[in-house]
N, C-alpha and C. Protein backbone atom coordinates (compact mmCIF):
# COMPACT_ATOMS: atom_id res chain seq x y z
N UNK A 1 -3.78 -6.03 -21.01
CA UNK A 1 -4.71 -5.00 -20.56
C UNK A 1 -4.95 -5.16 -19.05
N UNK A 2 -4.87 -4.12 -18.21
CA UNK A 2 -4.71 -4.37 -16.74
C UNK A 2 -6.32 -4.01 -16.81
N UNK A 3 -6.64 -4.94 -15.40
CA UNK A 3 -8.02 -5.45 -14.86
C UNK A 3 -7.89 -4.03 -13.50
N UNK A 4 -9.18 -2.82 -14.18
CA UNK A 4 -9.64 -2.28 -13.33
C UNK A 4 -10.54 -2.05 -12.35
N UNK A 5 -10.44 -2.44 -10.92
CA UNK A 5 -11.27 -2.63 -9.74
C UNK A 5 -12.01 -1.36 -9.56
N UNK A 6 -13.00 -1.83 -8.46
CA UNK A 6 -13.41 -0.58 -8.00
C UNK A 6 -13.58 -0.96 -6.14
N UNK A 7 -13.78 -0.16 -5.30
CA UNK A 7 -13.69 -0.92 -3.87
C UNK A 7 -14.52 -2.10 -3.70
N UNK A 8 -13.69 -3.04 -3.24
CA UNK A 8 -14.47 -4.32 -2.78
C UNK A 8 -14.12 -5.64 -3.53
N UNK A 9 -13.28 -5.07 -4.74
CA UNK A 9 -13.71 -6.31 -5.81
C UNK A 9 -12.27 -7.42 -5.43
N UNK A 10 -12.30 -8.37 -5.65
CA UNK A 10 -11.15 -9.24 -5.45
C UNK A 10 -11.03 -10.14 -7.28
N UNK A 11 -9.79 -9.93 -6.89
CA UNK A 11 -9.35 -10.72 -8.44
C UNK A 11 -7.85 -11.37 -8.57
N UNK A 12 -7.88 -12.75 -9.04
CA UNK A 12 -6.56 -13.32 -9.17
C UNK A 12 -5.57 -12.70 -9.31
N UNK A 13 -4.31 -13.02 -8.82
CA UNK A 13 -3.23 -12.36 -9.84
C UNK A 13 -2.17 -13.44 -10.22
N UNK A 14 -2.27 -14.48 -9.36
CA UNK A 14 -1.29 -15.46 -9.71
C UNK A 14 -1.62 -16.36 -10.91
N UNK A 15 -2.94 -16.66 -10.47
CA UNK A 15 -3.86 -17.51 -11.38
C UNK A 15 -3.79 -17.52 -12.60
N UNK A 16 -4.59 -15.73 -13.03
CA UNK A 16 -4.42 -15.59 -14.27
C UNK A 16 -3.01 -15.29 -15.26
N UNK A 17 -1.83 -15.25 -14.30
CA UNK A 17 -0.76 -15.23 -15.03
C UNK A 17 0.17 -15.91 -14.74
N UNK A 18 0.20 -17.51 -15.51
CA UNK A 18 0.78 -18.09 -15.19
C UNK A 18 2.46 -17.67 -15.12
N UNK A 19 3.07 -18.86 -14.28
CA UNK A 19 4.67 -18.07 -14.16
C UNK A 19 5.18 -16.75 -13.52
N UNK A 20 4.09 -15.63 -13.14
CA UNK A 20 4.04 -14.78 -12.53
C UNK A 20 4.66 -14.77 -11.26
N UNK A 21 6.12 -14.44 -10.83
CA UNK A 21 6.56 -14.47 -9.60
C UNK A 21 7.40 -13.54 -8.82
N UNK A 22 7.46 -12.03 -9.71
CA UNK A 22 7.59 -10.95 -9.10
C UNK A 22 6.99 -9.82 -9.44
N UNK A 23 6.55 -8.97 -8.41
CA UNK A 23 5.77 -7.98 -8.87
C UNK A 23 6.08 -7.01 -8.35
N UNK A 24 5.63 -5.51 -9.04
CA UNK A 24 5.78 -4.12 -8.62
C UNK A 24 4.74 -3.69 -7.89
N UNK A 25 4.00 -3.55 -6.85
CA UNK A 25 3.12 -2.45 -6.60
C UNK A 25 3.28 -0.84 -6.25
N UNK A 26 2.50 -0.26 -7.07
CA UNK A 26 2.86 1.00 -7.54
C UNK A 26 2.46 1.94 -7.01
N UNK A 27 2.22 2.89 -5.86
CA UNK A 27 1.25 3.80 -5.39
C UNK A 27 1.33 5.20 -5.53
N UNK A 28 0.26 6.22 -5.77
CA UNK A 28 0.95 7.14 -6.66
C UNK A 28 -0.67 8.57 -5.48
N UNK A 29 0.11 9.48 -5.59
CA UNK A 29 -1.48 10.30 -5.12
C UNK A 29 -0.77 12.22 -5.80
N UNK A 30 -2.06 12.77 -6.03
CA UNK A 30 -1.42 14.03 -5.97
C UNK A 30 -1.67 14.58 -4.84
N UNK A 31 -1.73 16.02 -4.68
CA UNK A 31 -2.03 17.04 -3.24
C UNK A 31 -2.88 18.25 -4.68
N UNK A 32 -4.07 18.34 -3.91
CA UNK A 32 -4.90 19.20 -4.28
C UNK A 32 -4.11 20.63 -3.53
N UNK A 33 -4.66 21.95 -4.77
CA UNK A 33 -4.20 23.29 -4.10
C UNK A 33 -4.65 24.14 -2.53
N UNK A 34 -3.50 24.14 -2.53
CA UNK A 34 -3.37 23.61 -0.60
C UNK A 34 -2.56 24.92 -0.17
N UNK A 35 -3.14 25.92 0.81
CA UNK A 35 -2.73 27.06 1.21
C UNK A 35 -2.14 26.70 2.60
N UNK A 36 -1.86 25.45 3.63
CA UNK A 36 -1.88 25.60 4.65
C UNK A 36 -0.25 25.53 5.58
N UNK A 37 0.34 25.96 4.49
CA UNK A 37 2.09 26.36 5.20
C UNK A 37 2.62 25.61 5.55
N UNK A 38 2.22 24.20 5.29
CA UNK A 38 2.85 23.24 5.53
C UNK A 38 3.17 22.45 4.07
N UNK A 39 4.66 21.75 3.84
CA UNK A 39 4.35 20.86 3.09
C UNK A 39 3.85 19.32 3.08
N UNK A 40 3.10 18.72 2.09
CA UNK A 40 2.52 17.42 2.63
C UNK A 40 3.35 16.57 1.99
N UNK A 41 3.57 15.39 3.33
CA UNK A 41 4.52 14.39 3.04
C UNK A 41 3.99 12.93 3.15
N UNK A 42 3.35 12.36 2.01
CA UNK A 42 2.66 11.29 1.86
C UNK A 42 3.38 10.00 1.94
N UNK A 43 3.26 8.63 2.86
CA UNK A 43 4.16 7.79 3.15
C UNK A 43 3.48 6.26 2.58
N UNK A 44 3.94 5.72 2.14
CA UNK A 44 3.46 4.02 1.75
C UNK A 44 4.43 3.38 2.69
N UNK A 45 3.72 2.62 3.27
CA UNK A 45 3.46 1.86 4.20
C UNK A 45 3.16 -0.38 4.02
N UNK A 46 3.89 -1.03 4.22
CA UNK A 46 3.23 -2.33 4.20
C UNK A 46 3.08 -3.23 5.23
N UNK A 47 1.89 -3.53 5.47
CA UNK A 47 2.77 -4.58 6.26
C UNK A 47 1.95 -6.16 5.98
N UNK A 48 2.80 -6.83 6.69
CA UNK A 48 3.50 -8.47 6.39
C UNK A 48 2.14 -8.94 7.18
N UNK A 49 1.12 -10.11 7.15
CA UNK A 49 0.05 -10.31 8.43
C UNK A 49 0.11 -11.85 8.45
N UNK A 50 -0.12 -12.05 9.28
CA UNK A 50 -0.52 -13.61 9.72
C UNK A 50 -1.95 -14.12 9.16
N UNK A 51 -2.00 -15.17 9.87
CA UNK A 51 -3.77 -15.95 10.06
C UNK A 51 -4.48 -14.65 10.58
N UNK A 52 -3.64 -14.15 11.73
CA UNK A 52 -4.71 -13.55 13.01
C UNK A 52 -5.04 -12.12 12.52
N UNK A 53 -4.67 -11.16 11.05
CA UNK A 53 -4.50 -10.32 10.92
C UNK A 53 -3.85 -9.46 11.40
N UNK A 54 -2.66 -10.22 12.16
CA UNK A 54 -1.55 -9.05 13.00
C UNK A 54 -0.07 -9.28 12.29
N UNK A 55 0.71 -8.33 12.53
CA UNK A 55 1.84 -8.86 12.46
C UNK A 55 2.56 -9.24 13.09
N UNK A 56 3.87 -10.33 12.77
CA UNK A 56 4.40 -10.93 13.87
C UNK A 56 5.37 -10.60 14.82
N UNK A 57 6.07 -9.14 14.26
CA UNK A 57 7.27 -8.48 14.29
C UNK A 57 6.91 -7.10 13.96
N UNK A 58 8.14 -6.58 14.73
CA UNK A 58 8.39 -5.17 14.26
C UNK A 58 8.72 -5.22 12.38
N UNK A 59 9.85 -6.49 12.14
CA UNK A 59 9.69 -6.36 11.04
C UNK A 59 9.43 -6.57 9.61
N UNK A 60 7.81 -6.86 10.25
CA UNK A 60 6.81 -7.24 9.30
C UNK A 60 6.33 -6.13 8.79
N UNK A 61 6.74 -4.76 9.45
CA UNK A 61 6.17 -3.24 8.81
C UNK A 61 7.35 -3.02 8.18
N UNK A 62 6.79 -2.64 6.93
CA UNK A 62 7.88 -2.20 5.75
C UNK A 62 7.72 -0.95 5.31
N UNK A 63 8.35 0.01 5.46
CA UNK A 63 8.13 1.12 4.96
C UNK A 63 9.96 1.96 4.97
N UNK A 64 10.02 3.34 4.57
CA UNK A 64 11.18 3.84 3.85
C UNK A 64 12.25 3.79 5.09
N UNK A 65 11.89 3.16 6.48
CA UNK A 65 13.16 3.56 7.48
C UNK A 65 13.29 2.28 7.58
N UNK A 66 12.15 1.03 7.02
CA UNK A 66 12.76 -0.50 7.53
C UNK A 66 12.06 -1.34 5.77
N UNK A 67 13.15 -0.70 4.98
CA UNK A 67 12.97 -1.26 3.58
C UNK A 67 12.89 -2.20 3.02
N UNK A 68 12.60 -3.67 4.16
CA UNK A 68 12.84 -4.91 3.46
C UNK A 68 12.50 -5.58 4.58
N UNK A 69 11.14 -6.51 3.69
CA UNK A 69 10.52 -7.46 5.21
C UNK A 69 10.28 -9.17 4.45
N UNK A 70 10.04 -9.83 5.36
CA UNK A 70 9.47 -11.37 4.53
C UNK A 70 10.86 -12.02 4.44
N UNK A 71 11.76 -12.05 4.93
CA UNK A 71 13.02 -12.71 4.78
C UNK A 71 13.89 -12.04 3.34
N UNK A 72 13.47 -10.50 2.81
CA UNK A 72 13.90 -9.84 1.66
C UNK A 72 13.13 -10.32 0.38
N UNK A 73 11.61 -10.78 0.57
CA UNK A 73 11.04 -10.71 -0.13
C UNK A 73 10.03 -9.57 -0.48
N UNK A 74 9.95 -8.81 0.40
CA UNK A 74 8.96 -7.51 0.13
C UNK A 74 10.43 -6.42 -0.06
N UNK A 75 10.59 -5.72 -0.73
CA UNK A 75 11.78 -3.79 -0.50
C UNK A 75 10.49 -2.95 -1.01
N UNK A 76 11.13 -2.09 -0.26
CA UNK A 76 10.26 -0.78 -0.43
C UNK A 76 11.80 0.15 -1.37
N UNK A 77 10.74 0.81 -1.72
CA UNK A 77 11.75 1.93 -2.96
C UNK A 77 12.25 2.65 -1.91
N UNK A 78 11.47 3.67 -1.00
CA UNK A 78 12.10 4.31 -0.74
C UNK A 78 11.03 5.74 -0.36
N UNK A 79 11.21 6.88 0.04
CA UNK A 79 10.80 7.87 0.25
C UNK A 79 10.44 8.69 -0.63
N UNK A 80 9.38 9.07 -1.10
CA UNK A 80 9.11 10.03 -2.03
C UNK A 80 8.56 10.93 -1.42
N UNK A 81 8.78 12.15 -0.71
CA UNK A 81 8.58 13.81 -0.26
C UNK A 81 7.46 14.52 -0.51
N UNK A 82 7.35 14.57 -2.20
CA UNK A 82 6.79 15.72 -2.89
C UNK A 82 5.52 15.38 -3.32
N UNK A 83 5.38 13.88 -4.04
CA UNK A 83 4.69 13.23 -4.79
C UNK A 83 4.57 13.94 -6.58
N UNK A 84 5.89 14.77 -6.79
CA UNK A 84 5.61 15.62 -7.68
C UNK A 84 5.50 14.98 -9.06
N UNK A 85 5.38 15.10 -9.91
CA UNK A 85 5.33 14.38 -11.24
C UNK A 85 4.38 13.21 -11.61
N UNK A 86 4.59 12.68 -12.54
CA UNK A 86 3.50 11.58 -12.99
C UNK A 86 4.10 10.44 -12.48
N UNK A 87 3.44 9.08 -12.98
CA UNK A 87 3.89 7.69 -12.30
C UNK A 87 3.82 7.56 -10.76
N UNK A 88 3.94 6.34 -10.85
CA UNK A 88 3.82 6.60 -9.20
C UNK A 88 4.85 7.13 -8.28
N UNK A 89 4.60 7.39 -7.15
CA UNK A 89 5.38 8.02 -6.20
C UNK A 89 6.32 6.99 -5.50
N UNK A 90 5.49 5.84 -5.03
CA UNK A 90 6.42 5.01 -4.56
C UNK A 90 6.35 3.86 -4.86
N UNK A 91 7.08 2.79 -4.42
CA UNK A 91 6.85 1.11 -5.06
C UNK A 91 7.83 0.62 -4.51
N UNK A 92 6.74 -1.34 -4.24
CA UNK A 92 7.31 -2.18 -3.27
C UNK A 92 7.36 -3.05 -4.77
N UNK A 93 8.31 -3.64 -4.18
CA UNK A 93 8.69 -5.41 -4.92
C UNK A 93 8.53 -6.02 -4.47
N UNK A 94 8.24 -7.26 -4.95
CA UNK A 94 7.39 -8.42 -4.23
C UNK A 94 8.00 -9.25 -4.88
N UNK A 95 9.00 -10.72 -4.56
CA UNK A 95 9.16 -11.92 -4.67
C UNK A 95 8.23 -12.30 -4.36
N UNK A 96 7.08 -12.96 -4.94
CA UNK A 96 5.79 -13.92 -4.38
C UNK A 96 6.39 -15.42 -3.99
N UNK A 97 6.95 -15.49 -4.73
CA UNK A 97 7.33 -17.16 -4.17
C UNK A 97 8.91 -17.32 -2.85
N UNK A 98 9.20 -16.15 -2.82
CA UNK A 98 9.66 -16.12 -1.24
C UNK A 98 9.16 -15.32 0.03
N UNK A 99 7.87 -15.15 -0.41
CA UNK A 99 6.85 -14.79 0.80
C UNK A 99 7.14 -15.78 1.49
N UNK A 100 7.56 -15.88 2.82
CA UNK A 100 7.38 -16.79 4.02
C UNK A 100 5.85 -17.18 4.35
N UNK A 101 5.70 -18.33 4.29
CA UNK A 101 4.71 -19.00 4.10
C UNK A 101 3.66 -18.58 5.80
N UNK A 102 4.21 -18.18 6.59
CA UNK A 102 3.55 -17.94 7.62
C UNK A 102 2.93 -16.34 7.44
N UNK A 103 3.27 -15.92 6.45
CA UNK A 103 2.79 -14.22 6.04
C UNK A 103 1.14 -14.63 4.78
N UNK A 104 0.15 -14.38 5.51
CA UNK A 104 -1.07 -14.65 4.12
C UNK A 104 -1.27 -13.40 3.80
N UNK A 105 -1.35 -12.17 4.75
CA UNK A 105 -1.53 -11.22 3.67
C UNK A 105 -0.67 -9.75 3.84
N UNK A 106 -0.39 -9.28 2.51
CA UNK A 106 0.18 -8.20 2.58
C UNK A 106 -0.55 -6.94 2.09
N UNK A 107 -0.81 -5.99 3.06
CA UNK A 107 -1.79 -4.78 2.98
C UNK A 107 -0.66 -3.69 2.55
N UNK A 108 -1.37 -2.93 1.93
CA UNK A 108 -0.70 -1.81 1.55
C UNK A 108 -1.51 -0.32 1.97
N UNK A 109 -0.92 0.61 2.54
CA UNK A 109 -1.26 1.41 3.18
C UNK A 109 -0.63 3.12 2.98
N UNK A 110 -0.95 4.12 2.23
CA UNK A 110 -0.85 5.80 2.74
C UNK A 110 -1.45 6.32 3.88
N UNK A 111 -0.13 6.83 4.70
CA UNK A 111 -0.70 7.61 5.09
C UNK A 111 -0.19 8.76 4.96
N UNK A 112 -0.57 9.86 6.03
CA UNK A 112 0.03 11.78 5.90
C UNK A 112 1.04 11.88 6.87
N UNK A 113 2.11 11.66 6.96
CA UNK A 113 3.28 12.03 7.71
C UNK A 113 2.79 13.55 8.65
N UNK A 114 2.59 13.91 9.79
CA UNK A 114 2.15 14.60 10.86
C UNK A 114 1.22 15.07 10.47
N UNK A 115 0.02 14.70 9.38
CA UNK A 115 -1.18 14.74 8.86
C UNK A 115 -2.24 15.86 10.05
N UNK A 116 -2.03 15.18 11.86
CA UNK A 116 -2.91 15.75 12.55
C UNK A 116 -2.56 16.95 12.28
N UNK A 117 -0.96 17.39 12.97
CA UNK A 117 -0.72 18.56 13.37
C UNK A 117 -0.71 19.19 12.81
N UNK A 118 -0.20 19.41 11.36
CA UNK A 118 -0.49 19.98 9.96
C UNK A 118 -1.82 20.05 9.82
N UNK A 119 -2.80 19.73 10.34
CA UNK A 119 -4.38 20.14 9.88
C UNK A 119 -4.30 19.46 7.91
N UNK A 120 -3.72 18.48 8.01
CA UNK A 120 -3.98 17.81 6.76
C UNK A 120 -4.89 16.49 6.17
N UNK A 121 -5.40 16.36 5.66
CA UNK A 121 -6.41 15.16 5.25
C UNK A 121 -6.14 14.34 3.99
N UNK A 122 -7.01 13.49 3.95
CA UNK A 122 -7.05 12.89 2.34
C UNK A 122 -8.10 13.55 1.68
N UNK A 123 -8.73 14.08 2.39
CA UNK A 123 -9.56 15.84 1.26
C UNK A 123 -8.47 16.44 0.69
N UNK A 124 -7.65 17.06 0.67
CA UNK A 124 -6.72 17.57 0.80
C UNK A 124 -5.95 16.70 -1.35
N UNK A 125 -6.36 15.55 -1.10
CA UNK A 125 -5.39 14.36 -2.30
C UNK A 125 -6.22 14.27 -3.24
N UNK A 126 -5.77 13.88 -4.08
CA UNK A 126 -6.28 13.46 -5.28
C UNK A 126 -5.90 12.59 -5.83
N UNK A 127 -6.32 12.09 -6.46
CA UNK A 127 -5.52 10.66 -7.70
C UNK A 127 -4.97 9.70 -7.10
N UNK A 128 -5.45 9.19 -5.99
CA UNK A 128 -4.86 8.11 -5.29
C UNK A 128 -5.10 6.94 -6.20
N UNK A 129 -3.96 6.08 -6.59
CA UNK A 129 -4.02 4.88 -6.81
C UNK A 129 -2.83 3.74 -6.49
N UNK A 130 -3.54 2.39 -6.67
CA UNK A 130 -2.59 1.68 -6.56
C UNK A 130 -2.59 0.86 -7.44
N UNK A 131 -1.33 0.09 -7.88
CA UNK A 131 -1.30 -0.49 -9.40
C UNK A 131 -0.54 -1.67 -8.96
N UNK A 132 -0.27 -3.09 -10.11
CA UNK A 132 0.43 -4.21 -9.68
C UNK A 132 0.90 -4.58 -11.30
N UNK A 133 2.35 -4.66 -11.04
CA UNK A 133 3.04 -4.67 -12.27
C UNK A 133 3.37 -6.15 -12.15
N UNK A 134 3.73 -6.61 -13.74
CA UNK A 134 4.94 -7.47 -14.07
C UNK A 134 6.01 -6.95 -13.53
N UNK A 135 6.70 -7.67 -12.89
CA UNK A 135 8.17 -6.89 -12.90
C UNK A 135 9.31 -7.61 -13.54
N UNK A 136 9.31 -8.71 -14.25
CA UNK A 136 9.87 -8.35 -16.00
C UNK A 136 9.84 -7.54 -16.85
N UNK A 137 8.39 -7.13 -17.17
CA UNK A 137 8.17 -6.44 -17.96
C UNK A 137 7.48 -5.08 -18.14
N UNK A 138 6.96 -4.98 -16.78
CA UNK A 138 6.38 -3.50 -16.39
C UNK A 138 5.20 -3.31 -17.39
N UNK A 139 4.58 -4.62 -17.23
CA UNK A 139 2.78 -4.28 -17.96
C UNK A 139 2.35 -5.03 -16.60
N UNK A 140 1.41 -3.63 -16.78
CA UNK A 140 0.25 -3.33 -15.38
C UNK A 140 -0.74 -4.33 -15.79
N UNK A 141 -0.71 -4.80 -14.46
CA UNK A 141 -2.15 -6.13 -14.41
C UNK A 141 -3.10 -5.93 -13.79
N UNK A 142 -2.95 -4.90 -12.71
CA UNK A 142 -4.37 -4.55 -12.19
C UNK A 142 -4.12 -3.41 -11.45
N UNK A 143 -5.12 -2.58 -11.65
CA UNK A 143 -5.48 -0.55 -11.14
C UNK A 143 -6.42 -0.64 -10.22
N UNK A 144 -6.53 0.16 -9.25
CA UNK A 144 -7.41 0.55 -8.21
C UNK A 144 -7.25 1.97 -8.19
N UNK A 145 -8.26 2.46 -9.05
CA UNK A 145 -7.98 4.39 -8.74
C UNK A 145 -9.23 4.31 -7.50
N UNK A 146 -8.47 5.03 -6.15
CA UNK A 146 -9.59 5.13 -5.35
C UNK A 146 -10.50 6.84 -5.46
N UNK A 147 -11.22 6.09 -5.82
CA UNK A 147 -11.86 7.56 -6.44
C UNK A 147 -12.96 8.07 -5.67
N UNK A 148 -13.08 7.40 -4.40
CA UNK A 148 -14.04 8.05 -2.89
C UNK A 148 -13.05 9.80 -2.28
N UNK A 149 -14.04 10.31 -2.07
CA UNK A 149 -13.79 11.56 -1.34
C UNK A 149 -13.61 10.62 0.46
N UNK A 150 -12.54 11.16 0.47
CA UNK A 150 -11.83 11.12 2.08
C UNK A 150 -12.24 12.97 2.87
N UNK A 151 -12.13 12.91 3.91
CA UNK A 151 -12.26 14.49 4.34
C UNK A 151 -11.45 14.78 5.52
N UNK A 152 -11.21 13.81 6.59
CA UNK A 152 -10.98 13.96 7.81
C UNK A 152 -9.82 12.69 7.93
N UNK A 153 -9.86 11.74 6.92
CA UNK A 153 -8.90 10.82 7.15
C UNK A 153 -7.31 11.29 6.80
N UNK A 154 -6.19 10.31 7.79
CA UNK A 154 -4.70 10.69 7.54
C UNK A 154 -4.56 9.76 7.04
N UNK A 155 -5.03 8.07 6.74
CA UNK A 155 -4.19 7.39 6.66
C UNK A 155 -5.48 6.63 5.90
N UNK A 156 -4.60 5.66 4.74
CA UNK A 156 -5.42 4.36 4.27
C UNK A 156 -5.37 3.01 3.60
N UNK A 157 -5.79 2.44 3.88
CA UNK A 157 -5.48 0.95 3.16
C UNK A 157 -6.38 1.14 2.33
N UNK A 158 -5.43 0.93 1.08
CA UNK A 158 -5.57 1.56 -0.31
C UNK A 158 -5.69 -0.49 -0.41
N UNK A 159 -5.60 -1.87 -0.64
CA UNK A 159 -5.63 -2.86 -0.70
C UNK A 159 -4.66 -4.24 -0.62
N UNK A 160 -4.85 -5.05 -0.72
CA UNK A 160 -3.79 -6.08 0.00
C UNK A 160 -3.66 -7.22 -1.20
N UNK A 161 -2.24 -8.22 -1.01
CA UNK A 161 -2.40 -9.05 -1.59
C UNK A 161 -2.60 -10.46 -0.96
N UNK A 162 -3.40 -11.35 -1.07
CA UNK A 162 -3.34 -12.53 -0.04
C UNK A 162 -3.15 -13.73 -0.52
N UNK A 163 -3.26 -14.60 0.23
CA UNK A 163 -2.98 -16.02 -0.18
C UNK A 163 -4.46 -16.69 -0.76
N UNK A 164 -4.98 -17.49 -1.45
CA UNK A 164 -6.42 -18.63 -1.24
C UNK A 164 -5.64 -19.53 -1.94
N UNK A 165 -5.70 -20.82 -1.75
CA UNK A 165 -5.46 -21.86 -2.55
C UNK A 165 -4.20 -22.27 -3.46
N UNK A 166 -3.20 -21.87 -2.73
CA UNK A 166 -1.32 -21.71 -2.95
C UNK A 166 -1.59 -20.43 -4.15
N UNK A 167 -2.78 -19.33 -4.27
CA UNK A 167 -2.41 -18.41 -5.21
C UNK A 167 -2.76 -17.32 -4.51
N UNK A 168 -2.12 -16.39 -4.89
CA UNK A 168 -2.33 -14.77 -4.69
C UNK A 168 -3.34 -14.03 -5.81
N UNK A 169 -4.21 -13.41 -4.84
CA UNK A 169 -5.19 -12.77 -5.09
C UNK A 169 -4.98 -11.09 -4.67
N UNK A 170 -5.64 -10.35 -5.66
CA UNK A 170 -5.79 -9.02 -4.47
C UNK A 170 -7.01 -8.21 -4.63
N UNK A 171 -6.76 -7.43 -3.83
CA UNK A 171 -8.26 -7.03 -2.97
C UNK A 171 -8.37 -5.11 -2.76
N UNK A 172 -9.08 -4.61 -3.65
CA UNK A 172 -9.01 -3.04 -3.51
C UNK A 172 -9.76 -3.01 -2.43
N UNK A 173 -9.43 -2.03 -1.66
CA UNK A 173 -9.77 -1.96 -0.21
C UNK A 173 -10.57 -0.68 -0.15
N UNK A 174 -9.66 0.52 0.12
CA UNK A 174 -9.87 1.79 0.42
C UNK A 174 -10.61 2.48 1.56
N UNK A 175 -9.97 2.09 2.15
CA UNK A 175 -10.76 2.22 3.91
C UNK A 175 -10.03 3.35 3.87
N UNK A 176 -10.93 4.42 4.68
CA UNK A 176 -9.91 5.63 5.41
C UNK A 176 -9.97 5.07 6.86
N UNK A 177 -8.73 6.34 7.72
CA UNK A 177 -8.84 5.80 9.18
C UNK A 177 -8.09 7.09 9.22
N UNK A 178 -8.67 7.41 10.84
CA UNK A 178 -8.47 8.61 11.40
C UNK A 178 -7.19 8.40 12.57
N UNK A 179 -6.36 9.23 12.61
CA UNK A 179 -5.17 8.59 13.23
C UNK A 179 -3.90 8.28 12.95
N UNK A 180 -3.60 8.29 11.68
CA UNK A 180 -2.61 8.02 11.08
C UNK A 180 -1.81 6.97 11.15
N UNK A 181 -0.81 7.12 11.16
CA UNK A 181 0.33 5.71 10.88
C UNK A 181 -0.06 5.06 11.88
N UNK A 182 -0.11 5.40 13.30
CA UNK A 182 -0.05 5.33 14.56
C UNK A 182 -1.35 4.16 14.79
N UNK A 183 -2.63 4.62 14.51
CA UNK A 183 -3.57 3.99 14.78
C UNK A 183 -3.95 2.44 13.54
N UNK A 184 -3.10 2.91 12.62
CA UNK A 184 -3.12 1.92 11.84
C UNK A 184 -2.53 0.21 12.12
N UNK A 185 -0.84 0.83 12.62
CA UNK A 185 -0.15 0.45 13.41
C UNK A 185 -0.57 -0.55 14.49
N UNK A 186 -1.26 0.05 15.24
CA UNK A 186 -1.85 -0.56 16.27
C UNK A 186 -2.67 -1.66 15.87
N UNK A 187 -3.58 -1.42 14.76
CA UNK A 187 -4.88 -2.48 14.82
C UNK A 187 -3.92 -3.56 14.18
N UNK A 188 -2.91 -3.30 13.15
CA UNK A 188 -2.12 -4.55 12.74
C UNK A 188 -1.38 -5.23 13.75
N UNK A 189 -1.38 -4.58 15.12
CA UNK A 189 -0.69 -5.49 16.07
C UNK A 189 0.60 -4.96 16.81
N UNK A 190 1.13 -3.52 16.25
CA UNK A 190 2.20 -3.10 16.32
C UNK A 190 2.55 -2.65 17.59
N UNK A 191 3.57 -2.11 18.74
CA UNK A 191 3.20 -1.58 19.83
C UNK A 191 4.17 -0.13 19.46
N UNK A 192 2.70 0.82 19.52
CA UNK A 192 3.49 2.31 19.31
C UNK A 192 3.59 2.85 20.40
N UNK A 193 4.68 3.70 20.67
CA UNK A 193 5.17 4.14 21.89
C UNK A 193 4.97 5.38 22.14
């Protein structure tokens, strides 16, 4: 039975399952009915962080144009466009035990692909969640439906997984941020051009 959060809450994942050493995280959103002539192109986003909460590299950001970070312990699936259908839209894999030990935490992040210029928001979404699988066996261990109204935000850290005490923990987050990839980017350390 997967352990459902709500923002803020932190809960084992290594701990409580022993032997646990690869995982799916799952991120999934719809698009509410939307007249504005544009289509919306929703992006998952990760990135790799240090002690200092930055990253160390360009490629410590993982997302669908740089699919594989941590020495090929994080892949990203890949691009999902539409977000059309059920299940989630996109998903990272996680080797936990070849996380490079200098990486403590890994955030996970949507944002709106030209969100400004499109006049698009996370008002705009619905059903945002993020999920963390077995990936043997594809039973879900822990849900974060972020179920806050966004209005003006492009982009968000939906929650992270981190290190305490040689175990991985994770952490529903759900911060919005105004700015998109770009400003996100930045506060993790990135230099956008």
């Amino acid at each position: 039975m997967a352990i459902s959060l709500s923002k803020g809450q932190k809960v084992d994942l290594t701990k409580g399952n022993p032997g646990l050493t690869k995982v799916v995280v799952g991120v999934g959103w719809d698009v509410n009915k939307y007249d504005g002539g544009q289509d919306f192109d929703l992006d998952s986003s990760v990135f790799l962080l240090g002690d200092n909460g930055k990253v160390t590299s360009d490629g410590d950001f993982v997302f669908y144009n740089n699919p594989s970070g941590g020495n090929g312990a994080v892949v990203h699936s890949g691009d999902n466009r539409t977000g059309a259908g059920e299940g989630d839209d996109e998903q990272v894999i996680i080797d936990l035990q070849s996380v490079p030990a200098t990486i403590q935490r890994i955030t996970f992040t949507i944002t709106i692909h030209d969100g400004e210029a499109r006049n698009q928001n996370f008002g705009q979404v619905s059903n945002s969640y993020v999920r963390i699988l077995n990936e043997q066996n594809n039973e879900e261990l822990i849900r974060y439906d972020l179920g806050e109204d966004f209005s003006i935000e492009t982009a968000l850290v939906v929650g992270e997984l981190y290190r305490h005490n040689n175990e991985w923990k994770f952490s529903a987050i759900g911060s919005g941020y105004q700015g998109g990839l770009a400003a996100l980017a930045t506060d993790f350390g990135l230099q956008v051009g």
